[in-house]
C-alpha atoms as a PDB file:
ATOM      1  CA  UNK A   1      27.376  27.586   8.818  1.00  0.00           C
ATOM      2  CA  UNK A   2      25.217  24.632   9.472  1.00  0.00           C
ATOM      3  CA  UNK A   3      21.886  26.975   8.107  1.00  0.00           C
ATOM      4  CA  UNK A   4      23.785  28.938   5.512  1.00  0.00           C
ATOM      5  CA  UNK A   5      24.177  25.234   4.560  1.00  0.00           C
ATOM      6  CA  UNK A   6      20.666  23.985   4.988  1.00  0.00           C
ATOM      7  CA  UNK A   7      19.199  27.065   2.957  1.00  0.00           C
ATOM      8  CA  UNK A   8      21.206  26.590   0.355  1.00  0.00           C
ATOM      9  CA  UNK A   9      19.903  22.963   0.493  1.00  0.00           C
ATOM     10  CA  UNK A  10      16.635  23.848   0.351  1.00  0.00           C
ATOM     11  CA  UNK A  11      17.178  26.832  -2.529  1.00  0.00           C
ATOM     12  CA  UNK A  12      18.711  24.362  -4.471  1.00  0.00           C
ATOM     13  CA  UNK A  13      16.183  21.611  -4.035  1.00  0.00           C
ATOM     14  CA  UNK A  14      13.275  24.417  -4.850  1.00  0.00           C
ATOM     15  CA  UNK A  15      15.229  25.036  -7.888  1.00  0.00           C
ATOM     16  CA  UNK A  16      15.330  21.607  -9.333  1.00  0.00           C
ATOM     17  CA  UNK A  17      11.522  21.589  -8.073  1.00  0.00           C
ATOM     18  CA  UNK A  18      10.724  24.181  -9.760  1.00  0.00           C
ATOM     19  CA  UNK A  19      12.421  22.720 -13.328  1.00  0.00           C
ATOM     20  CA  UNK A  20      11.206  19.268 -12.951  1.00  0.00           C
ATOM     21  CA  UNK A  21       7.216  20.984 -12.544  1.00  0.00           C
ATOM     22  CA  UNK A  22       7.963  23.309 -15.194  1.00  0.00           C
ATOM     23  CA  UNK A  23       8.803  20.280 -17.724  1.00  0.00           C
ATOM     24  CA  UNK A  24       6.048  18.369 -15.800  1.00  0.00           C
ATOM     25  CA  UNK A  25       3.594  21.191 -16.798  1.00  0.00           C
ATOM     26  CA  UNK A  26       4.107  20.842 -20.685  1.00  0.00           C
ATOM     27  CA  UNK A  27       3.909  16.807 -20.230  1.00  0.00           C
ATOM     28  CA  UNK A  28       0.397  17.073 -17.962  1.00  0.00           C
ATOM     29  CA  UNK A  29       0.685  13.707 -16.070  1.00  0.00           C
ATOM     30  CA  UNK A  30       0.855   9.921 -16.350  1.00  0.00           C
ATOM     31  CA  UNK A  31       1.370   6.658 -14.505  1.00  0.00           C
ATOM     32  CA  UNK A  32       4.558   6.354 -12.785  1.00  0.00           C
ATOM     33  CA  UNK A  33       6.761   3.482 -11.672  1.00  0.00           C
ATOM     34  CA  UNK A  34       6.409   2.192  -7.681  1.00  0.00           C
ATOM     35  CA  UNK A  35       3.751   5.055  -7.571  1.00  0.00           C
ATOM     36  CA  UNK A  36       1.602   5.109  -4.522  1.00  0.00           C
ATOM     37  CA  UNK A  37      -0.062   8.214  -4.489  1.00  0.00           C
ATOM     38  CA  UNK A  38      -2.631   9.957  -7.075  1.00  0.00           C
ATOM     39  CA  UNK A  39      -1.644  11.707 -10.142  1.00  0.00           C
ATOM     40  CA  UNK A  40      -0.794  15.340  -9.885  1.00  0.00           C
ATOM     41  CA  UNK A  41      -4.739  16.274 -10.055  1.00  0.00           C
ATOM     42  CA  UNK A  42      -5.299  18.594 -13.426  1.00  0.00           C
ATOM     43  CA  UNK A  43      -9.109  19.743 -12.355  1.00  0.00           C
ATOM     44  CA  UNK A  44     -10.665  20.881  -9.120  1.00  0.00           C
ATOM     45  CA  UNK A  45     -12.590  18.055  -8.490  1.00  0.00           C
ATOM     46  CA  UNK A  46      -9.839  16.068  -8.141  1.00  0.00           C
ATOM     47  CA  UNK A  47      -8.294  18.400  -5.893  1.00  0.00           C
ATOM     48  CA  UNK A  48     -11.707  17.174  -4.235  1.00  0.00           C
ATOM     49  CA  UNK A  49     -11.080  13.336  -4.354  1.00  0.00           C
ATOM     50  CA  UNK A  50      -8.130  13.878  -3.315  1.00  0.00           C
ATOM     51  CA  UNK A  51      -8.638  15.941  -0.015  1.00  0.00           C
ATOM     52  CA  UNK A  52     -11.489  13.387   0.773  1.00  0.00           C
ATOM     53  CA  UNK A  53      -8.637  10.600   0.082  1.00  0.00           C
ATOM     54  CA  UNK A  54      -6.660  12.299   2.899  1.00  0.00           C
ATOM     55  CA  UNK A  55      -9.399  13.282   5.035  1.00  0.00           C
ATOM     56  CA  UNK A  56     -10.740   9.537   5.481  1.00  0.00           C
ATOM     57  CA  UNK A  57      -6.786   8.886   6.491  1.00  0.00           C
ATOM     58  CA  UNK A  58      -7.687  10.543   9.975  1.00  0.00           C
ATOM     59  CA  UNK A  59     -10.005   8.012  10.626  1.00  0.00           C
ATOM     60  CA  UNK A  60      -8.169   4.660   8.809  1.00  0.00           C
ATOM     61  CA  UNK A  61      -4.917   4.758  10.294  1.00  0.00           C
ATOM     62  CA  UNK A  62      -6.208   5.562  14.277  1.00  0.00           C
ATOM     63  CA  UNK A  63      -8.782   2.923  13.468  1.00  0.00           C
ATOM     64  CA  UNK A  64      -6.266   0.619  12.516  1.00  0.00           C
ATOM     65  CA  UNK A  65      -3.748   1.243  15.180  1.00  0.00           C
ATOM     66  CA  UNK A  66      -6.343   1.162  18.099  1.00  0.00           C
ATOM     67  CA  UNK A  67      -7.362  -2.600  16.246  1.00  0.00           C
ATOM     68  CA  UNK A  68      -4.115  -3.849  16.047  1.00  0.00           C
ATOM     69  CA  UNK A  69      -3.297  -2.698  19.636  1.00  0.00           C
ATOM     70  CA  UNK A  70      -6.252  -4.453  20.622  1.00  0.00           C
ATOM     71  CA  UNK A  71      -5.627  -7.752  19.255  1.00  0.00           C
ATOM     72  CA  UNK A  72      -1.827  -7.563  20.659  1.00  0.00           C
ATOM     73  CA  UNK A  73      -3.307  -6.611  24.579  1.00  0.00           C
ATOM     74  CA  UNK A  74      -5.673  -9.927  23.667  1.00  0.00           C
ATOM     75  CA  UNK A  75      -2.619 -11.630  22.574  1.00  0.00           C
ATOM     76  CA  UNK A  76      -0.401 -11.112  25.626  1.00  0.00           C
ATOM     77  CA  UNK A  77      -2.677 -10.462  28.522  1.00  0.00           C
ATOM     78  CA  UNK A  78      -5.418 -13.263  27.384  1.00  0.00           C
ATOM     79  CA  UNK A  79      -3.342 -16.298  26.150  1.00  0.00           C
ATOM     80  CA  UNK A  80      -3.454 -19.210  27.886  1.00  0.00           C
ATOM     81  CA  UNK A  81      -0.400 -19.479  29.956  1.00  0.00           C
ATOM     82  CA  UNK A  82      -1.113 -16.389  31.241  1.00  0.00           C
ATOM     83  CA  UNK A  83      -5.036 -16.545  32.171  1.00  0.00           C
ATOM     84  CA  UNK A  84      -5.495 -20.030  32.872  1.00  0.00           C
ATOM     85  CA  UNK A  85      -9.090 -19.607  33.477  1.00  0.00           C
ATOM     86  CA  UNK A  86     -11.038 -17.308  30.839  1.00  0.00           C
ATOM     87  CA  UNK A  87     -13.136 -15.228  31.790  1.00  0.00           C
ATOM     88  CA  UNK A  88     -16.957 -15.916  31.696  1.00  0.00           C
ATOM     89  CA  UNK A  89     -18.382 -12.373  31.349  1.00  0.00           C
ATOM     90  CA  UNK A  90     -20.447 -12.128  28.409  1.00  0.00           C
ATOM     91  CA  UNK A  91     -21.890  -8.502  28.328  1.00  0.00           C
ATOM     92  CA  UNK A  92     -20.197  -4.950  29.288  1.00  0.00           C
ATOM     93  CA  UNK A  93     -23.236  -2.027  28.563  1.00  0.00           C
ATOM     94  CA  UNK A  94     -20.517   0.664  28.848  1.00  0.00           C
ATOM     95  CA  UNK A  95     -18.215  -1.566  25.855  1.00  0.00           C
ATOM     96  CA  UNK A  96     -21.263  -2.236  23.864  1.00  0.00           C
ATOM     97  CA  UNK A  97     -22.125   1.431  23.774  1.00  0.00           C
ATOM     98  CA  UNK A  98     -18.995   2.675  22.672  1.00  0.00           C
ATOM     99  CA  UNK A  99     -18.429   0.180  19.960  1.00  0.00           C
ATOM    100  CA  UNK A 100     -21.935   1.130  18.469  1.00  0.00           C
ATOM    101  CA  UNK A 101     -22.041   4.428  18.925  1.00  0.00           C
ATOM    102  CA  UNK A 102     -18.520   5.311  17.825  1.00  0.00           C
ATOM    103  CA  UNK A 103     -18.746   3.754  14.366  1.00  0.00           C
ATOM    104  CA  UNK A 104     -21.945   5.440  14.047  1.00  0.00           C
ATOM    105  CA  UNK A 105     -20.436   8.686  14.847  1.00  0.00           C
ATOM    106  CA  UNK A 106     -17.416   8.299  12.505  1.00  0.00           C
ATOM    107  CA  UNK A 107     -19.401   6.858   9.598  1.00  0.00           C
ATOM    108  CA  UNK A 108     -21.432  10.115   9.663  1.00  0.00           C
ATOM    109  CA  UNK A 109     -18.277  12.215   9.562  1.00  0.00           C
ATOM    110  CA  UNK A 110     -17.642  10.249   6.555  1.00  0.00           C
ATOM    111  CA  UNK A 111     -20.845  10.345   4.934  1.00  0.00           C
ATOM    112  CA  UNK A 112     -21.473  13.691   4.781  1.00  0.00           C
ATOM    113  CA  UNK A 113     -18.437  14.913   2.631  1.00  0.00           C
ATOM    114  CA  UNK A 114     -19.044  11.774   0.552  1.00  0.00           C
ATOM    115  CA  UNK A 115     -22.447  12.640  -0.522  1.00  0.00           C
ATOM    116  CA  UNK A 116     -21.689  16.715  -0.519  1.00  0.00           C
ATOM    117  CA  UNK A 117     -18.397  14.988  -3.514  1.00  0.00           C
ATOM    118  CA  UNK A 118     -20.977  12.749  -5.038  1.00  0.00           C
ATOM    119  CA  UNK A 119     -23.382  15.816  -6.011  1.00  0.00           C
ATOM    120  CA  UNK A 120     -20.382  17.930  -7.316  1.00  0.00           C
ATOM    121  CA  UNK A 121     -19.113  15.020  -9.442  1.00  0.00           C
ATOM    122  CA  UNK A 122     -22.384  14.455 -11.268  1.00  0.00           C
ATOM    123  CA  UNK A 123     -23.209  18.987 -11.084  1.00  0.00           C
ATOM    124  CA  UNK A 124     -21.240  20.581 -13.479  1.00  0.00           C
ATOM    125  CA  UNK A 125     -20.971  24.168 -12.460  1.00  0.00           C
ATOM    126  CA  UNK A 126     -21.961  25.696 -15.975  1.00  0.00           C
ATOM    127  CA  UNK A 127     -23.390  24.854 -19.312  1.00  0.00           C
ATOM    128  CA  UNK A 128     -21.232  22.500 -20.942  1.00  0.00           C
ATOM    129  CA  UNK A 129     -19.144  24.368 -23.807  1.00  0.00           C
ATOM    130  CA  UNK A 130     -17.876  21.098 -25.893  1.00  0.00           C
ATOM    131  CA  UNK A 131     -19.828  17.781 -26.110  1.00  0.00           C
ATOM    132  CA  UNK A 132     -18.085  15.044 -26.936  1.00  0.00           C
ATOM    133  CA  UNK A 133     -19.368  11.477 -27.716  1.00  0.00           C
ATOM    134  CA  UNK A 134     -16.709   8.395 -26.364  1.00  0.00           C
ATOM    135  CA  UNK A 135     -17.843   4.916 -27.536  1.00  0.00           C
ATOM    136  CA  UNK A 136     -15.650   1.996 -26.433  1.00  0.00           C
ATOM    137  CA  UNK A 137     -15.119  -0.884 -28.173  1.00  0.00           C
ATOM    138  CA  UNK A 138     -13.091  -3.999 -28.635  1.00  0.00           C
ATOM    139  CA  UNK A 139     -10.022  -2.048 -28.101  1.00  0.00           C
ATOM    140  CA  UNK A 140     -10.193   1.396 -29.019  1.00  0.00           C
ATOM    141  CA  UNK A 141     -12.378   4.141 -28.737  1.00  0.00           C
ATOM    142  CA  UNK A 142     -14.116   6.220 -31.447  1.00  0.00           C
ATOM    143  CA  UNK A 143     -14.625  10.058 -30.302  1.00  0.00           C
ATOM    144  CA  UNK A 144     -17.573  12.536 -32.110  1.00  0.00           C
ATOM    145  CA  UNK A 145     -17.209  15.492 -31.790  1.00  0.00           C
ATOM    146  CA  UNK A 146     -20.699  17.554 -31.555  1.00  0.00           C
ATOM    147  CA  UNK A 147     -20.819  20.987 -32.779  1.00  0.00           C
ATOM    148  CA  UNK A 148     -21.852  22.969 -35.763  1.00  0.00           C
ATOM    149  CA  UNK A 149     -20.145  20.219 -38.197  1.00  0.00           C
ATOM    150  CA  UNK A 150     -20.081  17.204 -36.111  1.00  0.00           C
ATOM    151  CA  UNK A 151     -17.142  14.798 -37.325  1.00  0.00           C
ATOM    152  CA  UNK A 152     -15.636  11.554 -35.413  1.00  0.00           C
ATOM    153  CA  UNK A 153     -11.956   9.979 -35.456  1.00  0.00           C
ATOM    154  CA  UNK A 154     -10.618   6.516 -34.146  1.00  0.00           C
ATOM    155  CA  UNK A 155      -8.416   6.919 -31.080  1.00  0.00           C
ATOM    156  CA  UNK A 156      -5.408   3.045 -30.535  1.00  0.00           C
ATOM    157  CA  UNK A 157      -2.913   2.541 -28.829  1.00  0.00           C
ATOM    158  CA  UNK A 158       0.389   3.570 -31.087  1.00  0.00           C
ATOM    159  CA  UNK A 159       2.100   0.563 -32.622  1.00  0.00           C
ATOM    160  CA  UNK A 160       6.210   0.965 -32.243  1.00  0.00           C
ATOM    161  CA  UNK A 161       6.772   0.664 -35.446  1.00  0.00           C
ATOM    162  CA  UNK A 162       4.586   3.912 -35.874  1.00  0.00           C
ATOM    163  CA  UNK A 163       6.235   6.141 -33.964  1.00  0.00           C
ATOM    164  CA  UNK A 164       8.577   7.411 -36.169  1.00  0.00           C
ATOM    165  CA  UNK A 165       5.590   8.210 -38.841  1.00  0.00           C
ATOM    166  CA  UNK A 166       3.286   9.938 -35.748  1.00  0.00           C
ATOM    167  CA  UNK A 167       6.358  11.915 -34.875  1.00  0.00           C
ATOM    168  CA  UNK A 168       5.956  10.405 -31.106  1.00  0.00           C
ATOM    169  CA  UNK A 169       9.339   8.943 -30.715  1.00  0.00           C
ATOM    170  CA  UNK A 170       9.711  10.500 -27.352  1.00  0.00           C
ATOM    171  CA  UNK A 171       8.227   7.955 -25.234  1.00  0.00           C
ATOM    172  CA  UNK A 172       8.856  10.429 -21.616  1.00  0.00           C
ATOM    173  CA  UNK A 173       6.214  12.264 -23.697  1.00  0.00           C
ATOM    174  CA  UNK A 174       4.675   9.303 -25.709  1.00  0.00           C
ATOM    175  CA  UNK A 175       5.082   6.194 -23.440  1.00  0.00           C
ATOM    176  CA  UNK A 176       4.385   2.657 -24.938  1.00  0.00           C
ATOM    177  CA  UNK A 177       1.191   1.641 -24.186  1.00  0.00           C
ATOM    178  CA  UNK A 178       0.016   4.944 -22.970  1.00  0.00           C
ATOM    179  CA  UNK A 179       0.218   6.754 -26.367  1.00  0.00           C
ATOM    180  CA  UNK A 180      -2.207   6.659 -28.834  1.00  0.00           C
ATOM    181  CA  UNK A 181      -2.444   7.469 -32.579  1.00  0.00           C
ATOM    182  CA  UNK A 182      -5.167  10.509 -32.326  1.00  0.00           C
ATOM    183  CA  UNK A 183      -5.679  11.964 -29.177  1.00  0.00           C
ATOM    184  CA  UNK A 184      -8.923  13.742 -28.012  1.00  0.00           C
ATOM    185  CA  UNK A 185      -8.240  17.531 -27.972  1.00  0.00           C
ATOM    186  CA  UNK A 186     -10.414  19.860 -25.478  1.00  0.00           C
ATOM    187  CA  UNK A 187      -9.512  23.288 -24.622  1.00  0.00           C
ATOM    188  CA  UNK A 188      -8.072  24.886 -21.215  1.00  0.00           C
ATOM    189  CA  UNK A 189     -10.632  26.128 -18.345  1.00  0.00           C
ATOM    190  CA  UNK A 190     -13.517  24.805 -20.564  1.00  0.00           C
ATOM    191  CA  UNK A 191     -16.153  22.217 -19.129  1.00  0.00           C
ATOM    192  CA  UNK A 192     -16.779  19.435 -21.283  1.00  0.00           C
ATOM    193  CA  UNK A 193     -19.502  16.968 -21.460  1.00  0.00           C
ATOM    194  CA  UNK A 194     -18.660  13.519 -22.011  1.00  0.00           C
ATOM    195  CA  UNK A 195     -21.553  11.286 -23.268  1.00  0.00           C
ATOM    196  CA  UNK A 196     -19.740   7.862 -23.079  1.00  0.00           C
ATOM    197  CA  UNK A 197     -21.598   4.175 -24.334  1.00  0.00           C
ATOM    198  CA  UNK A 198     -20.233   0.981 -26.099  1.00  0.00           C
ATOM    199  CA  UNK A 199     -20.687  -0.942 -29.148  1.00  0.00           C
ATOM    200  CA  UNK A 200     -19.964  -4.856 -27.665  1.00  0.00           C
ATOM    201  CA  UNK A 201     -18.740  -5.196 -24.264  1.00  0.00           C
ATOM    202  CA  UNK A 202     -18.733  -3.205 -21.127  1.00  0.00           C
ATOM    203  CA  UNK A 203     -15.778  -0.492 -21.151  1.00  0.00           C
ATOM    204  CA  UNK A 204     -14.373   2.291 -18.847  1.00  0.00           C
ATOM    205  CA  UNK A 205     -13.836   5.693 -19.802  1.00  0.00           C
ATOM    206  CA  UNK A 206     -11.434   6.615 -17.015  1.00  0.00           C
ATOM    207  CA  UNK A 207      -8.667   9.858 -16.445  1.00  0.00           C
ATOM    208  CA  UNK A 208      -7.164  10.148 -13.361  1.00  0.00           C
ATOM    209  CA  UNK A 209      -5.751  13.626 -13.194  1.00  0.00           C
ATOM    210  CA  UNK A 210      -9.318  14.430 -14.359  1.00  0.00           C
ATOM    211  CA  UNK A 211     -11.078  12.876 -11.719  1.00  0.00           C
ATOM    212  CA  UNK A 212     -13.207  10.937 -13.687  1.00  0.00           C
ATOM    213  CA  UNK A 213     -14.395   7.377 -14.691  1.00  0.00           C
ATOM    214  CA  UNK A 214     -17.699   6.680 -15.828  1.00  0.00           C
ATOM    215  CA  UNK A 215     -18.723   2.825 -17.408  1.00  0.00           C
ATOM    216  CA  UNK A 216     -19.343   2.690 -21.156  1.00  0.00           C
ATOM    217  CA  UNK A 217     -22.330  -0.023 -21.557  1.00  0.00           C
ATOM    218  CA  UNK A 218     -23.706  -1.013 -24.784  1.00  0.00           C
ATOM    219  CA  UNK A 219     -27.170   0.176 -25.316  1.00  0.00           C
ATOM    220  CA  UNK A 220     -26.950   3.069 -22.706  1.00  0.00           C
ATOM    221  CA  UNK A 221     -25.460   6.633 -22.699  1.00  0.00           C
ATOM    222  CA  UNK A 222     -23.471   7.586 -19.532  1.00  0.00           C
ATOM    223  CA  UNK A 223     -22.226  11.048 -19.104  1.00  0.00           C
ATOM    224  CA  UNK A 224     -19.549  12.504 -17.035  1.00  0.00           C
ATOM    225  CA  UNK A 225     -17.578  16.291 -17.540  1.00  0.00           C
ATOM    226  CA  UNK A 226     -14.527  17.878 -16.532  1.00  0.00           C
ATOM    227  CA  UNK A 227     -12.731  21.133 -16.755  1.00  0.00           C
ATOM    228  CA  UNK A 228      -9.550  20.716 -17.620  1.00  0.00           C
ATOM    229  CA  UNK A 229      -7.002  23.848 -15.744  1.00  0.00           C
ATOM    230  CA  UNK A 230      -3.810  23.153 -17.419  1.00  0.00           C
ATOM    231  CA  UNK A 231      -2.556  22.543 -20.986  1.00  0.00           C
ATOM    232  CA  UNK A 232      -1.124  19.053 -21.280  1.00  0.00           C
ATOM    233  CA  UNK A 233      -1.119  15.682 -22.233  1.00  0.00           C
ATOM    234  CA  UNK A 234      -3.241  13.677 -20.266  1.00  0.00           C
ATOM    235  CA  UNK A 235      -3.576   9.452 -19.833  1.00  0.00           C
ATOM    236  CA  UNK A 236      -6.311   7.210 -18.837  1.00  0.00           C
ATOM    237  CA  UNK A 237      -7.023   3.696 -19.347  1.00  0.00           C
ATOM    238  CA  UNK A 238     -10.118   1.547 -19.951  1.00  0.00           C
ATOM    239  CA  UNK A 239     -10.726   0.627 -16.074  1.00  0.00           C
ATOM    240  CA  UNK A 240     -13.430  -2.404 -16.853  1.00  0.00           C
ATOM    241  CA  UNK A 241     -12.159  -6.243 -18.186  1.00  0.00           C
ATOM    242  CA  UNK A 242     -13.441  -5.901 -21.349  1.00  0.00           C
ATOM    243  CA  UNK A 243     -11.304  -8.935 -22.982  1.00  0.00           C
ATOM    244  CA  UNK A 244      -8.199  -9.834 -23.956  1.00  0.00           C
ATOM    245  CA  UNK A 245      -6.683  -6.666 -24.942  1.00  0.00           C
ATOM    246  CA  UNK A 246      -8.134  -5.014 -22.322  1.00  0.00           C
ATOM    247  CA  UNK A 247      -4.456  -3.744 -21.528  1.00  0.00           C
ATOM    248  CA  UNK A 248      -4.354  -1.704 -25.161  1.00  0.00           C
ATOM    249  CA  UNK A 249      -6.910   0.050 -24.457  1.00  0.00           C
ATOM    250  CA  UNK A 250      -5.628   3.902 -23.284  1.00  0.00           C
ATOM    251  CA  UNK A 251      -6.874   6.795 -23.570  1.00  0.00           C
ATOM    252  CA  UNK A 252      -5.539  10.226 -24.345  1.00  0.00           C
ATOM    253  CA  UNK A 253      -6.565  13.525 -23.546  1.00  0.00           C
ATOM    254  CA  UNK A 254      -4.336  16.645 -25.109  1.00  0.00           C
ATOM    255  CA  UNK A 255      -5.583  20.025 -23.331  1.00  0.00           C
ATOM    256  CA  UNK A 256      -4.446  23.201 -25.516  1.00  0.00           C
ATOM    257  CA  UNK A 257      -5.397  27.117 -25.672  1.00  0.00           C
ATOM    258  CA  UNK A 258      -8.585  28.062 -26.661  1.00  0.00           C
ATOM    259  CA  UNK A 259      -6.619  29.727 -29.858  1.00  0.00           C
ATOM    260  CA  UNK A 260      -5.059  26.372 -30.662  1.00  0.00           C
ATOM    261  CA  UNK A 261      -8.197  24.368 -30.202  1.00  0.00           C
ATOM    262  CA  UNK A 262     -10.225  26.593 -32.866  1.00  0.00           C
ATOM    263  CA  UNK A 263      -7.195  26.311 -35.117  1.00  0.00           C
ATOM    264  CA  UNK A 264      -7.084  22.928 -34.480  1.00  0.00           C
ATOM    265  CA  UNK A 265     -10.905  22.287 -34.856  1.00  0.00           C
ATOM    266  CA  UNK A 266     -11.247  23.907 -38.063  1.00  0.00           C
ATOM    267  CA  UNK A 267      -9.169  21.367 -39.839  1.00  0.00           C
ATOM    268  CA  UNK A 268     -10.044  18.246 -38.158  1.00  0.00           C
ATOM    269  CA  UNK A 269     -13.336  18.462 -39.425  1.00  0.00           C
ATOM    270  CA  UNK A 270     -12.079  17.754 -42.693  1.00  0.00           C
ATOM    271  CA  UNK A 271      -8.725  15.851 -41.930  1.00  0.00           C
ATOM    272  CA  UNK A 272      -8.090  14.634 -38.479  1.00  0.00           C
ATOM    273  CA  UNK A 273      -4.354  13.502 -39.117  1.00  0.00           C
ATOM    274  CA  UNK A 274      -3.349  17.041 -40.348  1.00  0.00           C
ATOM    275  CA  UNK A 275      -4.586  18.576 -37.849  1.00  0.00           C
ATOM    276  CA  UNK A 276      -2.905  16.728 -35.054  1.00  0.00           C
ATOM    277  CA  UNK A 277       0.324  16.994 -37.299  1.00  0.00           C
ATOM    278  CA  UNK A 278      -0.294  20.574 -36.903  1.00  0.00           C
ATOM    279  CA  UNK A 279      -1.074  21.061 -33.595  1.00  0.00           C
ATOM    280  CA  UNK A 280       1.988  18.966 -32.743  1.00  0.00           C
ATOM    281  CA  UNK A 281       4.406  21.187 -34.913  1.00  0.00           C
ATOM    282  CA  UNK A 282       2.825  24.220 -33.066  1.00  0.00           C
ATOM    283  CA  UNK A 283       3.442  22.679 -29.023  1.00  0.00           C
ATOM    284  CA  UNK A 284       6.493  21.334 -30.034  1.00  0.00           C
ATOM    285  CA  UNK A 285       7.656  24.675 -31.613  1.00  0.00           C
ATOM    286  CA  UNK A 286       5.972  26.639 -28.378  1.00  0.00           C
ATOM    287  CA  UNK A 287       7.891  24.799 -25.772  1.00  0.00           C
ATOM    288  CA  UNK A 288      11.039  24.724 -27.738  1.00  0.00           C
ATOM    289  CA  UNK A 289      10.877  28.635 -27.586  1.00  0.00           C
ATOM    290  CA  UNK A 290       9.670  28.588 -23.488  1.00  0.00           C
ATOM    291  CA  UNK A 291      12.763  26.038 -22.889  1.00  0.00           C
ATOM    292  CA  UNK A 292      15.275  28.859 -24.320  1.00  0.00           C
ATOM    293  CA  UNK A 293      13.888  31.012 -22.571  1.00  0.00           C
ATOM    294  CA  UNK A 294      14.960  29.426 -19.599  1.00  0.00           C
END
């Protein structure tokens, strides 16, 4: 009785799993509250950072243990009531050995996946498809987008009392401070370049589930790319103390079908609002139908 008990547990848990990622899926990722972990990663090299993030635990928390184990033997067997006399030696060849040679040995383990995730973050594995300029400024961030007919838009963060206008009163979807008026629109399973600079101060152009962050400094082009593996909504956040409204500074990334990116590009060369109106009406209308469904 006890297992019939405990699988239905664990059905029912796999269930509500399996709801909450399906709802998760059409909302991408953002920052949560009390969250200690990394976003749920939306490109394989995050998947990356985030293995090495786990990897280098197998050598922080023994380290840290055998340390603090250390410094309680010192504590109890070494204080004074207990060894009256210290001890005078000042040199132990065996100690000395392991203490340099150990370090040495895990700092290669270390090093050599570091370097081996430092080339793939800065090798894209094809041709970029899309090229997109991000230039930060003093607190927003103007996007260009480069093909045939190039055009550019002004990405804020949404005022509240513009919600209602933007149609992004749903703030699980749209959260305050997060959301922004126009969002930058790539399409699914495509890499994109990201040439990134700044017109005043020193920005961040930064993504999480992406895996990305790359400075924005006046006078200099950075670049950085990304392949983006599910449709979404996406949030970042200028990562550098760029001045007082460094805070209002986000960044949003919407990832849609290649079909809905054409559509979408088509008419933002011309209007930028519409388009996102449209696009909107179409996700809104697509997930509406895939909810019923269910």
């Amino acid at each position: 009785m006890r297992k019939f008990l405990a699988s239905a547990e664990f059905l029912a848990g796999a269930a509500a799993s399996a709801v909450l990622f399906s709802s998760a899926a059409a909302r991408a990722d953002q920052p949560r509250d009390w969250e200690v972990t990394f976003q749920a990663p939306a490109t394989d090299m995050m998947r990356q950072i985030e293995r090495f993030g786990n990897y280098t635990m197998w050598f922080i928390v023994p380290i840290t243990i055998l340390v603090l184990a250390l410094l309680l033997v010192c504590i109890v067997r070494f204080r004074a009531s207990a060894n009256p006399v210290p001890s005078r030696t000042s040199h132990n060849t065996l100690i000395e050995v392991i203490w340099t040679v150990g370090p040495v040995i895990v700092l290669l383990l270390i090093a050599i996946p570091s370097f081996q995730l430092l080339t793939a973050q800065y090798t894209p594995p094809e041709e970029a498809k899309l090229t997109v300029k991000a230039t930060g400024n003093q607190w927003n961030w103007d996007y260009e987008y480069q093909v045939d007919k190039s055009f550019s838009f002004n990405s804020a963060v949404l005022q509240d009392a513009d919600r209602a206008k933007a149609g992004k009163e749903d703030r699980a979807l749209y959260p305050r401070l997060l959301a922004v008026d126009n969002e930058l629109v790539v399409p699914v399973n495509t890499t994109t370049r990201v040439l990134i600079t700044a017109t005043d101060v020193i920005h961040s152009f930064a993504v999480p589930s992406f895996g990305i962050k790359m400075d924005a400094v006046p006078g200099r082009t950075n670049e950085t790319w990304f392949k983006a593996e599910k449709e979404g909504l996406y949030y970042g956040q200028c990562s550098q103390l760029c001045g007082k409204d460094h805070a209002f500074m986000p960044i949003a990334v919407r990832v849609v079908s290649d079909a809905q990116f054409k559509t979408w590009l088509e008419t933002a060369k011309t209007d930028v609002p519409a388009a996102n109106k449209a696009l909107m009406a179409e996700i809104d209308g697509t997930n509406k139908v895939a909810a019923a469904g269910n």
